[in-house]
C-alpha atoms as a PDB file:
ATOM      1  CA  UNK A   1      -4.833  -2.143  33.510  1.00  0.00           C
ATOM      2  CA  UNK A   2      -8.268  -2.348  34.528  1.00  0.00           C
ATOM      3  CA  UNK A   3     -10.914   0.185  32.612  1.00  0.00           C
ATOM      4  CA  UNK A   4     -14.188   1.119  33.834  1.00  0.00           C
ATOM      5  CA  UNK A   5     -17.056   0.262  31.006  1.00  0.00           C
ATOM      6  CA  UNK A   6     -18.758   3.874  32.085  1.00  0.00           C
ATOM      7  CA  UNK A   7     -15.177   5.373  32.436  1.00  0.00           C
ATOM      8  CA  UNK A   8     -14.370   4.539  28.896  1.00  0.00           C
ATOM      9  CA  UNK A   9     -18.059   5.915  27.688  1.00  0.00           C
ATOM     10  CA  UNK A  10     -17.710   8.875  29.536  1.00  0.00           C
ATOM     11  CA  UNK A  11     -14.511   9.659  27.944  1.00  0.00           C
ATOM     12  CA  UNK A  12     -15.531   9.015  24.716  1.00  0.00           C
ATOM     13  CA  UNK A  13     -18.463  11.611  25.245  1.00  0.00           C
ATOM     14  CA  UNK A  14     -16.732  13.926  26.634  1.00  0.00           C
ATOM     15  CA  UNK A  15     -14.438  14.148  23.582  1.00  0.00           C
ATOM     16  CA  UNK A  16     -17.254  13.640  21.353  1.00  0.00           C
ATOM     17  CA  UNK A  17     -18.546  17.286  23.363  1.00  0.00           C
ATOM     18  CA  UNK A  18     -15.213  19.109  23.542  1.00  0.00           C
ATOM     19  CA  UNK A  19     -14.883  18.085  19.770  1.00  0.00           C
ATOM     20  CA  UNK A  20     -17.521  19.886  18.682  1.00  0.00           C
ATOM     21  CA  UNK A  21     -16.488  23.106  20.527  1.00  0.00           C
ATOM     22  CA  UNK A  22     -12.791  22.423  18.909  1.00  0.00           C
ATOM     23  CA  UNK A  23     -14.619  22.597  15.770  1.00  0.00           C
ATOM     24  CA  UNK A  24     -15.870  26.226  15.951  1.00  0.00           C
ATOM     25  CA  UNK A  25     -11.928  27.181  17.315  1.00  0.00           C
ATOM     26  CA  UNK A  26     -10.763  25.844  13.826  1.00  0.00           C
ATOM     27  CA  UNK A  27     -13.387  27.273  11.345  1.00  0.00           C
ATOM     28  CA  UNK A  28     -11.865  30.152  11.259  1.00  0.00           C
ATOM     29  CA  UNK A  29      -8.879  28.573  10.592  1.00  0.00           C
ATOM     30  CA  UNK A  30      -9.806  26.406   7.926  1.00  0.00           C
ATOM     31  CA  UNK A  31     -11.355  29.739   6.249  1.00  0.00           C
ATOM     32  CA  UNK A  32      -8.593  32.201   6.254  1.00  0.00           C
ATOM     33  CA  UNK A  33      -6.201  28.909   5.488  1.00  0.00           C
ATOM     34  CA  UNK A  34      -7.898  26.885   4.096  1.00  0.00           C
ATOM     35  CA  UNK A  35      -9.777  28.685   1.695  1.00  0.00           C
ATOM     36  CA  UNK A  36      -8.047  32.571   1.564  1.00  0.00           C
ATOM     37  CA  UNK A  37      -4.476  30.867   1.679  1.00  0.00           C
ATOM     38  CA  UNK A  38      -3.809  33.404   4.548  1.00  0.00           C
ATOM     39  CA  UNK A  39      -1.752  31.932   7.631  1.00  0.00           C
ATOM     40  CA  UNK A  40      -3.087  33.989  10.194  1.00  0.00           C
ATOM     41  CA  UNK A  41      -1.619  32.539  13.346  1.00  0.00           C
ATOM     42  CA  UNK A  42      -2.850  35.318  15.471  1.00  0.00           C
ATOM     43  CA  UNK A  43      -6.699  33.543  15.248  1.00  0.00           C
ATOM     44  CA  UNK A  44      -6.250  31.602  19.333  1.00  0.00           C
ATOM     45  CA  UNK A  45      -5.829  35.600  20.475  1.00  0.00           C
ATOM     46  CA  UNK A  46      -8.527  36.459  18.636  1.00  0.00           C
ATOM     47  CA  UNK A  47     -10.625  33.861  20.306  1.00  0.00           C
ATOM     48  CA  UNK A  48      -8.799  35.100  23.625  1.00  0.00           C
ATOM     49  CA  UNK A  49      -9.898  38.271  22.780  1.00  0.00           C
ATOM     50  CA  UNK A  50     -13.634  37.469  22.448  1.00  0.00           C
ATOM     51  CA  UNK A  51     -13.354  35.149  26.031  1.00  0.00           C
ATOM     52  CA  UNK A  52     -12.197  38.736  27.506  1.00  0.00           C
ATOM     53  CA  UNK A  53     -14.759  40.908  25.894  1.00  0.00           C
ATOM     54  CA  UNK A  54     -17.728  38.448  26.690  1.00  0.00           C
ATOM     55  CA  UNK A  55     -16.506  38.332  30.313  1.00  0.00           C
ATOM     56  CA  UNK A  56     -16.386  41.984  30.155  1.00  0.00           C
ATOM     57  CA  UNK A  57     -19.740  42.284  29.036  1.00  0.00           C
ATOM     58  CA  UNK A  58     -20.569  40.264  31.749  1.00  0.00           C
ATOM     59  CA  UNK A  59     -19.266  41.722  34.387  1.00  0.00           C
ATOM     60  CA  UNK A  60     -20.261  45.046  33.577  1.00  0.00           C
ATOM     61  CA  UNK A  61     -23.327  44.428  32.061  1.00  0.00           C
ATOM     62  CA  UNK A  62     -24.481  41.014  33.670  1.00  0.00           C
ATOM     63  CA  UNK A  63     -25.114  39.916  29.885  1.00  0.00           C
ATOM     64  CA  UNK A  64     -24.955  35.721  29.305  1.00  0.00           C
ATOM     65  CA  UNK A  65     -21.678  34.617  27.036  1.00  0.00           C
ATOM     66  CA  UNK A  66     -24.522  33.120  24.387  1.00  0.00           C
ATOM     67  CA  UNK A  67     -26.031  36.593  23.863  1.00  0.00           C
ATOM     68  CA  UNK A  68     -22.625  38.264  24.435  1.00  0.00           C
ATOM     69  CA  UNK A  69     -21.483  36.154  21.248  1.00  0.00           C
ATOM     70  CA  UNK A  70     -24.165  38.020  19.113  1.00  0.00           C
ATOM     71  CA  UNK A  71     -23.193  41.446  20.550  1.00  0.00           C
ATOM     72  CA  UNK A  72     -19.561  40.884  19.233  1.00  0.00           C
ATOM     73  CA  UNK A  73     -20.023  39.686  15.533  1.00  0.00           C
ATOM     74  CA  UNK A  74     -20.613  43.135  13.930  1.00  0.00           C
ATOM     75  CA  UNK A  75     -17.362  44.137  15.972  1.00  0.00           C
ATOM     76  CA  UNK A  76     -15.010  41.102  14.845  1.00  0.00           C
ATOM     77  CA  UNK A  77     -16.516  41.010  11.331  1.00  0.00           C
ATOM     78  CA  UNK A  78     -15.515  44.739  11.063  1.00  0.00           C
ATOM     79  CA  UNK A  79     -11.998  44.308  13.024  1.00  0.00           C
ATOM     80  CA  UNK A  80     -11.225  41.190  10.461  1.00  0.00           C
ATOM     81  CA  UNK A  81     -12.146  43.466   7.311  1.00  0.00           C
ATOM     82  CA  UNK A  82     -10.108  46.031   8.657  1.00  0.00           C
ATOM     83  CA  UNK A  83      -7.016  43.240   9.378  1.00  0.00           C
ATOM     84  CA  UNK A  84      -6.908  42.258   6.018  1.00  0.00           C
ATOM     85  CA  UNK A  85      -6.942  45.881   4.410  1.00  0.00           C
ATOM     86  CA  UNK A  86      -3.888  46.066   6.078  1.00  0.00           C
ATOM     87  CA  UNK A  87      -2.622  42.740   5.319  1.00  0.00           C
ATOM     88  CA  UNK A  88      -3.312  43.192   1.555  1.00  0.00           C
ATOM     89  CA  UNK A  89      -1.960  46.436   1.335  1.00  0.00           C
ATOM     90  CA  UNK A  90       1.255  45.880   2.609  1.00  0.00           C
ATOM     91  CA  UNK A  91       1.827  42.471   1.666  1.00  0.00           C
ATOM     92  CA  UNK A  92      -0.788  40.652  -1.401  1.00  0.00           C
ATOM     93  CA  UNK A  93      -0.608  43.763  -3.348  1.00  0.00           C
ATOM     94  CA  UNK A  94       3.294  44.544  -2.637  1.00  0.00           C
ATOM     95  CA  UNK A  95       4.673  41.576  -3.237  1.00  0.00           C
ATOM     96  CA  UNK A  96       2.314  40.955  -6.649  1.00  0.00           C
ATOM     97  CA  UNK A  97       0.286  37.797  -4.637  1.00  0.00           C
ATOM     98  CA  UNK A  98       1.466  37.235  -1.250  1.00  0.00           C
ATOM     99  CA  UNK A  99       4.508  37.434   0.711  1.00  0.00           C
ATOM    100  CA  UNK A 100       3.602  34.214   3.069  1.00  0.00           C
ATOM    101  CA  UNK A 101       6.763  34.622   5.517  1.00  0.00           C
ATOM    102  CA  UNK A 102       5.981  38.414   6.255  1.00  0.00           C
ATOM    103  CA  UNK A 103       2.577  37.752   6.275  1.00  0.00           C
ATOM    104  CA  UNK A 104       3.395  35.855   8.715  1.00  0.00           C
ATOM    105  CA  UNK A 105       5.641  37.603  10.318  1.00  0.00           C
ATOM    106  CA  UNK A 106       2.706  39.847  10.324  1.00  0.00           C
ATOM    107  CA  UNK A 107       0.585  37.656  12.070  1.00  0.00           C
ATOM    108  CA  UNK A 108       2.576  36.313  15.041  1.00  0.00           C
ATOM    109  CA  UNK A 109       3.618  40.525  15.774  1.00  0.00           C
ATOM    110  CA  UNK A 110      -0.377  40.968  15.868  1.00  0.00           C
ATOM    111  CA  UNK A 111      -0.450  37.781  18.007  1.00  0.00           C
ATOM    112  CA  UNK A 112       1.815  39.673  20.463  1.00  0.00           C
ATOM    113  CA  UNK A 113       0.728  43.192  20.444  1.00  0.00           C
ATOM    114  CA  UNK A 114      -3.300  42.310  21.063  1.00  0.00           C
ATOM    115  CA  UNK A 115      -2.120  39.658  23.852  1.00  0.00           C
ATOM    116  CA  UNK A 116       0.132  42.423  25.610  1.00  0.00           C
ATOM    117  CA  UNK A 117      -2.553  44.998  25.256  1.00  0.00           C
ATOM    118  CA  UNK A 118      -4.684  42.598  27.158  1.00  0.00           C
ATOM    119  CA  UNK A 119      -2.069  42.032  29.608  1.00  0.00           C
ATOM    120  CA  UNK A 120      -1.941  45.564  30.493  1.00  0.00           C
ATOM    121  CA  UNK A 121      -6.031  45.784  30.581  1.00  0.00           C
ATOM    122  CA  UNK A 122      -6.865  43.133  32.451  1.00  0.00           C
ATOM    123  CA  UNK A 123      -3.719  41.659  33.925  1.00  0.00           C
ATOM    124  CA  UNK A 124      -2.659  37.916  34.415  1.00  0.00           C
ATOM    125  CA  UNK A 125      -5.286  36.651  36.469  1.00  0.00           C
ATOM    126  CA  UNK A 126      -7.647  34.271  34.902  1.00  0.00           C
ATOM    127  CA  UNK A 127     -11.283  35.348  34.611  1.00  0.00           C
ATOM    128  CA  UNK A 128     -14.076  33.497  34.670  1.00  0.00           C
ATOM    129  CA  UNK A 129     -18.048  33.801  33.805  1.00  0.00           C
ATOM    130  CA  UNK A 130     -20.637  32.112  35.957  1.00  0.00           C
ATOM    131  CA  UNK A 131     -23.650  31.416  34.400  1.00  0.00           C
ATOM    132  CA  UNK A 132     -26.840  29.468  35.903  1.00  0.00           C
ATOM    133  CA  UNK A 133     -26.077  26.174  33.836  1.00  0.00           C
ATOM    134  CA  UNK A 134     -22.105  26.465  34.224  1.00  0.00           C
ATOM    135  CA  UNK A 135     -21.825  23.942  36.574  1.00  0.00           C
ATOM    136  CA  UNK A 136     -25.756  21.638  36.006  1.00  0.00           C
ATOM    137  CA  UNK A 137     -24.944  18.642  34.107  1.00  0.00           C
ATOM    138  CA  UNK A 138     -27.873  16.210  32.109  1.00  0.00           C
ATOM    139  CA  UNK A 139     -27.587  12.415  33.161  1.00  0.00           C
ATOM    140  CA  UNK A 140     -28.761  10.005  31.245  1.00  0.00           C
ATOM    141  CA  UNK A 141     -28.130   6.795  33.491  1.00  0.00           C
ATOM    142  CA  UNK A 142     -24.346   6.725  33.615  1.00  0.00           C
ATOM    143  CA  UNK A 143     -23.595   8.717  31.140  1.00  0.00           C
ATOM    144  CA  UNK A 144     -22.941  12.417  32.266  1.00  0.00           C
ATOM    145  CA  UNK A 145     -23.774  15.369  30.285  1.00  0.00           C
ATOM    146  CA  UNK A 146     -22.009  18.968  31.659  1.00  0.00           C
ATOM    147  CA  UNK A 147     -23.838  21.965  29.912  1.00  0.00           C
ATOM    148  CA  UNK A 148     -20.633  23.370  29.975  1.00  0.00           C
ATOM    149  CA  UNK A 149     -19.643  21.342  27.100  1.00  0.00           C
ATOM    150  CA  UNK A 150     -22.834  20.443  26.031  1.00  0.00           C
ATOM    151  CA  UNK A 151     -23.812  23.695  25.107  1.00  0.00           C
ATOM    152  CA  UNK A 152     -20.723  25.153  23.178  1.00  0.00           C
ATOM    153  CA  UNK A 153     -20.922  21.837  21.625  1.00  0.00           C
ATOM    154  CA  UNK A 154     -24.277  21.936  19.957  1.00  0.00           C
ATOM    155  CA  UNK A 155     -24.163  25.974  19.164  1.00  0.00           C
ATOM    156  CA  UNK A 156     -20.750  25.342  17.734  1.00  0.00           C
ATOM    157  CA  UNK A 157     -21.356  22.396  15.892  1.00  0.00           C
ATOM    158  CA  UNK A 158     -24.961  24.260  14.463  1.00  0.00           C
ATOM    159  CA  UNK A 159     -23.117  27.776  13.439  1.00  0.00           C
ATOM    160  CA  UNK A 160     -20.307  24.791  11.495  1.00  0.00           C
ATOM    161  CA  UNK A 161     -23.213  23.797   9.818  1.00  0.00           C
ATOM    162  CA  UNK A 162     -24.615  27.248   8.720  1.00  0.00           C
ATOM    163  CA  UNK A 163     -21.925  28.297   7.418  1.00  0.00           C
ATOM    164  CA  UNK A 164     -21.297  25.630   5.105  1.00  0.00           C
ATOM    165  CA  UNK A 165     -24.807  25.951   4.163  1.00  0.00           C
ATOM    166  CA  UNK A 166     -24.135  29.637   3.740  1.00  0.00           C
ATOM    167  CA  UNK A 167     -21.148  28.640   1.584  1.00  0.00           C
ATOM    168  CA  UNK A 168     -23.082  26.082  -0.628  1.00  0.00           C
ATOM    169  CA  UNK A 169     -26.340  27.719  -1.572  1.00  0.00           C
ATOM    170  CA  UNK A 170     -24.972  31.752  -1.804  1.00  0.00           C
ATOM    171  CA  UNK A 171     -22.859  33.361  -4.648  1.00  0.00           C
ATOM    172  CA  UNK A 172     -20.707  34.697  -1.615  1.00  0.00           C
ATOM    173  CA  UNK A 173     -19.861  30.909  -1.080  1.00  0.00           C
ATOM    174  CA  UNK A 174     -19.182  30.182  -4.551  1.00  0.00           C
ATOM    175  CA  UNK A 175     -16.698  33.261  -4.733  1.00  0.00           C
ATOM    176  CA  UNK A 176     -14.983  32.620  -1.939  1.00  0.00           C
ATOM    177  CA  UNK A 177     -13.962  29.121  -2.751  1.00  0.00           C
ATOM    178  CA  UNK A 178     -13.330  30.383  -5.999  1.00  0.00           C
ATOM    179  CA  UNK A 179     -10.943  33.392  -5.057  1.00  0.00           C
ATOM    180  CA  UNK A 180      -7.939  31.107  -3.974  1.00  0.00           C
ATOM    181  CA  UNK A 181      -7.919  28.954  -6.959  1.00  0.00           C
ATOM    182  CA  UNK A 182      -8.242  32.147  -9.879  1.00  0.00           C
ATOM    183  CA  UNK A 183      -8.744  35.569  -8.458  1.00  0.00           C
ATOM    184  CA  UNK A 184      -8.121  36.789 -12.031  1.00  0.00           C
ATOM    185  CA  UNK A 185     -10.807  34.916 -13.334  1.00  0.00           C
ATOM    186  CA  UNK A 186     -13.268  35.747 -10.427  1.00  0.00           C
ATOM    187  CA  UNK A 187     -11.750  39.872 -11.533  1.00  0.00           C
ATOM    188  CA  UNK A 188     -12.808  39.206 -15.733  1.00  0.00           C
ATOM    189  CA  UNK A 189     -16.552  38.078 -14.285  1.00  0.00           C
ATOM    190  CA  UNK A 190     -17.110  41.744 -12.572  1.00  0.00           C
ATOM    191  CA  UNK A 191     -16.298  40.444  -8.982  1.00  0.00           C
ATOM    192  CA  UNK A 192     -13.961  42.046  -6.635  1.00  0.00           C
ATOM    193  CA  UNK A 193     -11.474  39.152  -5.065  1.00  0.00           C
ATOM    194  CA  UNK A 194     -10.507  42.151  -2.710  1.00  0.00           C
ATOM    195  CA  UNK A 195     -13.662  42.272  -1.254  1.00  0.00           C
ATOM    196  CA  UNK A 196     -14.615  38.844  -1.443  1.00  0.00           C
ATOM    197  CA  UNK A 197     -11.469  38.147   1.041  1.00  0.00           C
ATOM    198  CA  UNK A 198     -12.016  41.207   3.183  1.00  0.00           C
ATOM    199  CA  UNK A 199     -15.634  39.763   4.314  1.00  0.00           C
ATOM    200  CA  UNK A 200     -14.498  36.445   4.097  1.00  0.00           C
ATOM    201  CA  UNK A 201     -11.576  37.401   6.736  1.00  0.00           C
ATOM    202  CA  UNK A 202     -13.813  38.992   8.730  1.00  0.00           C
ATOM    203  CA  UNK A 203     -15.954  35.916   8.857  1.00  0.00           C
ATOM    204  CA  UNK A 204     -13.052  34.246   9.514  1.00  0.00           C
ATOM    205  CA  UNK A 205     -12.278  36.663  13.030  1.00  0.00           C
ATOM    206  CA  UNK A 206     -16.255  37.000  13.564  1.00  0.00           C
ATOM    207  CA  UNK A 207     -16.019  32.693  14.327  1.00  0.00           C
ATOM    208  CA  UNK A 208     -13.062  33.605  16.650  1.00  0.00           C
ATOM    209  CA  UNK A 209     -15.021  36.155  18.746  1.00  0.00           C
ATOM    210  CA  UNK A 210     -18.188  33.755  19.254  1.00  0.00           C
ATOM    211  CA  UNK A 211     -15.965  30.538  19.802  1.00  0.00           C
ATOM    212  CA  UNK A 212     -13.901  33.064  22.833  1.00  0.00           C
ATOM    213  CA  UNK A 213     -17.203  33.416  24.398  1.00  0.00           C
ATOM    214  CA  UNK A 214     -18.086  29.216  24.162  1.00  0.00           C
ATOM    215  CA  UNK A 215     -14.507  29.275  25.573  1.00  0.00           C
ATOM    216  CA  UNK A 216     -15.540  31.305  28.450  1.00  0.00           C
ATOM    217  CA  UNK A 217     -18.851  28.753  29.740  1.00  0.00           C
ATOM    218  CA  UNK A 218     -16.221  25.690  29.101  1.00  0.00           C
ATOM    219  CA  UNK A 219     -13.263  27.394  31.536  1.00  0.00           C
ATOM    220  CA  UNK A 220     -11.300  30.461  33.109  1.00  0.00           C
ATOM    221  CA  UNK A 221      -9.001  32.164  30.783  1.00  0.00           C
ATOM    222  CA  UNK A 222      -6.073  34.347  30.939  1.00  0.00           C
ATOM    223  CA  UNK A 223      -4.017  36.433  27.946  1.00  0.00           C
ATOM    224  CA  UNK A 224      -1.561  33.911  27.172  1.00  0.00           C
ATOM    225  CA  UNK A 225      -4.048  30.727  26.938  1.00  0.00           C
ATOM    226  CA  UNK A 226      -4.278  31.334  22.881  1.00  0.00           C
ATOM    227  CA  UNK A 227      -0.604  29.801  22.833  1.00  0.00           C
ATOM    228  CA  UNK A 228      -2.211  26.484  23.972  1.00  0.00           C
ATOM    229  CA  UNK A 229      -4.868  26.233  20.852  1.00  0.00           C
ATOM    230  CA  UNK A 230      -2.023  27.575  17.915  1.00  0.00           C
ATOM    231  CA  UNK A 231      -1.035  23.909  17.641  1.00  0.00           C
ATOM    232  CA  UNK A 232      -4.681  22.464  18.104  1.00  0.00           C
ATOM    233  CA  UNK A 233      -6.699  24.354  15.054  1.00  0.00           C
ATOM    234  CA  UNK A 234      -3.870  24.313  12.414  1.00  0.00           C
ATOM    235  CA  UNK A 235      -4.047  20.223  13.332  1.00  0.00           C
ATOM    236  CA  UNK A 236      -7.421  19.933  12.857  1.00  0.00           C
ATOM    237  CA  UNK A 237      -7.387  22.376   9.663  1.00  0.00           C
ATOM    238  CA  UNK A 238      -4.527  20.239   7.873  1.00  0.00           C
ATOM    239  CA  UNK A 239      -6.690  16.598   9.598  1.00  0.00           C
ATOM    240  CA  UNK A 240      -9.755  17.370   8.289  1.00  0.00           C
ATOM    241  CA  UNK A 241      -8.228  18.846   4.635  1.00  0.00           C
ATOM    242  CA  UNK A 242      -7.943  22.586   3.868  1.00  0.00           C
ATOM    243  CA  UNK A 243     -11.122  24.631   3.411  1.00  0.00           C
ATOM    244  CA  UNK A 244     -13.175  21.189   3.990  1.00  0.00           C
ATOM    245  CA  UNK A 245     -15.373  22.129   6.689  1.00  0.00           C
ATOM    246  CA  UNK A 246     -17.473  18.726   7.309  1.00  0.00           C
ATOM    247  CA  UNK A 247     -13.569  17.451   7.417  1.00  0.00           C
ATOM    248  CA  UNK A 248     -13.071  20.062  10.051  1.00  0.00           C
ATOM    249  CA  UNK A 249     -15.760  18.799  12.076  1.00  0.00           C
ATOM    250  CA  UNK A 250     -14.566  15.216  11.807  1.00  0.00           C
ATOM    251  CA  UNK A 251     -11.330  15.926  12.581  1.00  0.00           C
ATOM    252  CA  UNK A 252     -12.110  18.269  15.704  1.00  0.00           C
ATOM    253  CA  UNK A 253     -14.152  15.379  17.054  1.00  0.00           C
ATOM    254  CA  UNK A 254     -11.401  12.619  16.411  1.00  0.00           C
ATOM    255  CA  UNK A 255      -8.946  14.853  18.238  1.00  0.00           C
ATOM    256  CA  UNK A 256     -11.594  15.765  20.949  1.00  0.00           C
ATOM    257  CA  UNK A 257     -11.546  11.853  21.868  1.00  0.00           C
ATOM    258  CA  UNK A 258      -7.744  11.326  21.731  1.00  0.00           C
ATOM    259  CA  UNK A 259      -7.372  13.841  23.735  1.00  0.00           C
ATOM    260  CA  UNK A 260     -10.007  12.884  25.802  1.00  0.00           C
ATOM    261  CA  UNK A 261      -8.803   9.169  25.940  1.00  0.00           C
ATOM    262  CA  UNK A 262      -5.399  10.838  26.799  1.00  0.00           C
ATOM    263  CA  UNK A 263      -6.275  12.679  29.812  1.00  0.00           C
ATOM    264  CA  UNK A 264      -8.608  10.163  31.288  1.00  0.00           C
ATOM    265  CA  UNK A 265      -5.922   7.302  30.959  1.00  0.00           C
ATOM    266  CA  UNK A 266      -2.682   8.843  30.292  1.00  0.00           C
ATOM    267  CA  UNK A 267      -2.655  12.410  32.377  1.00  0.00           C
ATOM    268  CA  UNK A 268      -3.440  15.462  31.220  1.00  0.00           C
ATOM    269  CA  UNK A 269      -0.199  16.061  30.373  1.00  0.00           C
ATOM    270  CA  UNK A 270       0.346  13.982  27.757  1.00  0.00           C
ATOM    271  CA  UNK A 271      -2.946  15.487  26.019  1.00  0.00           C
ATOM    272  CA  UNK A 272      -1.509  18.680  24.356  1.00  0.00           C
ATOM    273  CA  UNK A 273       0.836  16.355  22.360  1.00  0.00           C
ATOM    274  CA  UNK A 274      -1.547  14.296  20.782  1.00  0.00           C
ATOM    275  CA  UNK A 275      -2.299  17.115  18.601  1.00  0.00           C
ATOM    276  CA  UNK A 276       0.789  17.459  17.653  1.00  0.00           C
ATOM    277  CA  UNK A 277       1.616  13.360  17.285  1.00  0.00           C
ATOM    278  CA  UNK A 278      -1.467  13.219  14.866  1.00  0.00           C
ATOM    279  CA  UNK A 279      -0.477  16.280  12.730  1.00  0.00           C
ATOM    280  CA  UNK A 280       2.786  15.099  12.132  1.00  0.00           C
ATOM    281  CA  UNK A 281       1.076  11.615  11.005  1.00  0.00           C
ATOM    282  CA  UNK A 282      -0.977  12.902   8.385  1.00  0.00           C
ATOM    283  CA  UNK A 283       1.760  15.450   7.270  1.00  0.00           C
ATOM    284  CA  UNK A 284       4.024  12.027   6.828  1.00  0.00           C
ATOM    285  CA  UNK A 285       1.149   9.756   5.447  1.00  0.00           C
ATOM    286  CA  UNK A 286      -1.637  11.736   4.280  1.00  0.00           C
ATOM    287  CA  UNK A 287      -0.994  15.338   3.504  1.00  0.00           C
ATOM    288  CA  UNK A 288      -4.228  16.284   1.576  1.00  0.00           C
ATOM    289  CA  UNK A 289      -5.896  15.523   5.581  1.00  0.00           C
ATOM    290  CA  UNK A 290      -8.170  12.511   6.129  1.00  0.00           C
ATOM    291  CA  UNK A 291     -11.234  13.820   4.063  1.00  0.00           C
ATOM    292  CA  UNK A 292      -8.971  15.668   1.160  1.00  0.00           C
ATOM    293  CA  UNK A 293      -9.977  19.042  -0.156  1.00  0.00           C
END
């Protein structure tokens, strides 16, 4: 088979760009599982649920999914602390710890509930936002540059960056990676692991919201499209290594290309199972992920 030099590049960028946006999908991911030990499967709604609210805001309100992405963080910050009252009420604090399969169990009901509720708001059309740079790409002699990716890209791979920051240099940081591995420890030094998770969670769903309304520049959406990403951000969680984030940025841009390099030369059929294929590998050979812990 013959490839195209500038085919091959192209693809390669491309995934390099979608990457980056698969990054932010999976940061909330690799904190609630990565760090709070909390399987919360329901996290592609949530980001469904911020591509619906940022189109809402723009039809109604003619505001631009980047701004619309600020709007919503109080909201999903507030809706996440709120999820995991619940959560740890009926389920951390019942079962003395966690109760992982109800929790669960928990998770895929409020996968179900919030994507029926938009079913019954919106219907099962797909909507779509237009913006002025939706369809302008950059080219830079034969490689070509969409905005559409280019700019989820570099806001999601800059908030990736701040929050690990954030993480690093703040006591908030410290607790939270320390409230998985000894809550009662964190509990004898006057902090409250309670709390510490609750904000953490809601950090968590507040990445969710603004990574719905990068979803909503990069295509059209409908309620059931968080199904497609379930597979894609626990991959790049366990690829990268749990609570790593610089591994979940690696990772999201390694899958990004193979997925890339899929559709361009394989179909884009064959590209929702390469997620899949390379989960299974590290699982098999490497199940700390590429980059460990």
């Amino acid at each position: 088979m013959d490839i195209s030099l500038d085919l091959l590049f192209n693809a390669i960028i491309s995934g390099v760009l979608l990457g980056g946006f698969y990054a932010a999908m999976s940061l909330g991911i690799s904190i609630s599982f990565g760090m709070l030990d909390i399987v919360n499967i329901s996290h592609p709604v949530m980001i469904i649920l911020g591509a619906y609210l940022t189109w809402w805001l723009n039809e109604k309100f003619g505001v631009d999914p980047i701004l619309a992405a600020v709007i919503m963080a109080p909201f999903f910050l507030l809706l996440g602390i709120f999820i995991y009252r619940i959560y740890y009420d009926r389920f951390e604090r019942e079962a003395g710890g966690g109760d992982s399969l109800r929790g669960l169990a928990f998770f895929f009901g409020l996968l179900f509930i919030i994507e029926m509720i938009l079913i019954l708001l919106f219907g099962v059309d797909y909507r779509n936002v237009n913006t002025s740079y939706t369809d302008v790409s950059l080219n830079l002699g034969f490689v070509n540059l969409p905005y559409r990716l280019l700019i989820p890209c570099v806001l999601s791979v800059g908030l990736l960056l701040l929050i690990r920051e954030f993480f690093r240099r703040t006591y908030f940081g410290r607790a939270v990676s320390a409230v998985a591995q000894d809550p009662l420890a964190l509990q004898l030094m006057g902090v409250n692991p309670v709390k510490i998770k609750g904000y953490a969670f809601g950090l968590s769903l507040m990445v969710a919201g603004f990574s719905g309304a990068m979803l909503m520049i990069i295509q059209s959406v409908q309620p059931a499209a968080g199904r497609e990403y379930i597979g894609l951000v626990f991959a790049v969680c366990v690829l990268g290594g749990m609570g790593n984030l610089m591994g979940t940025l690696f990772a999201a841009m390694i899958l990004g290309i193979a997925e890339s390099m899929t559709s361009t030369f394989a179909g884009p059929s064959w590209a929702p199972a390469v997620s899949f294929g390379l989960l299974l590998l590290t699982l098999a050979f490497r199940p700390q992920g590429i980059f460990g812990k």
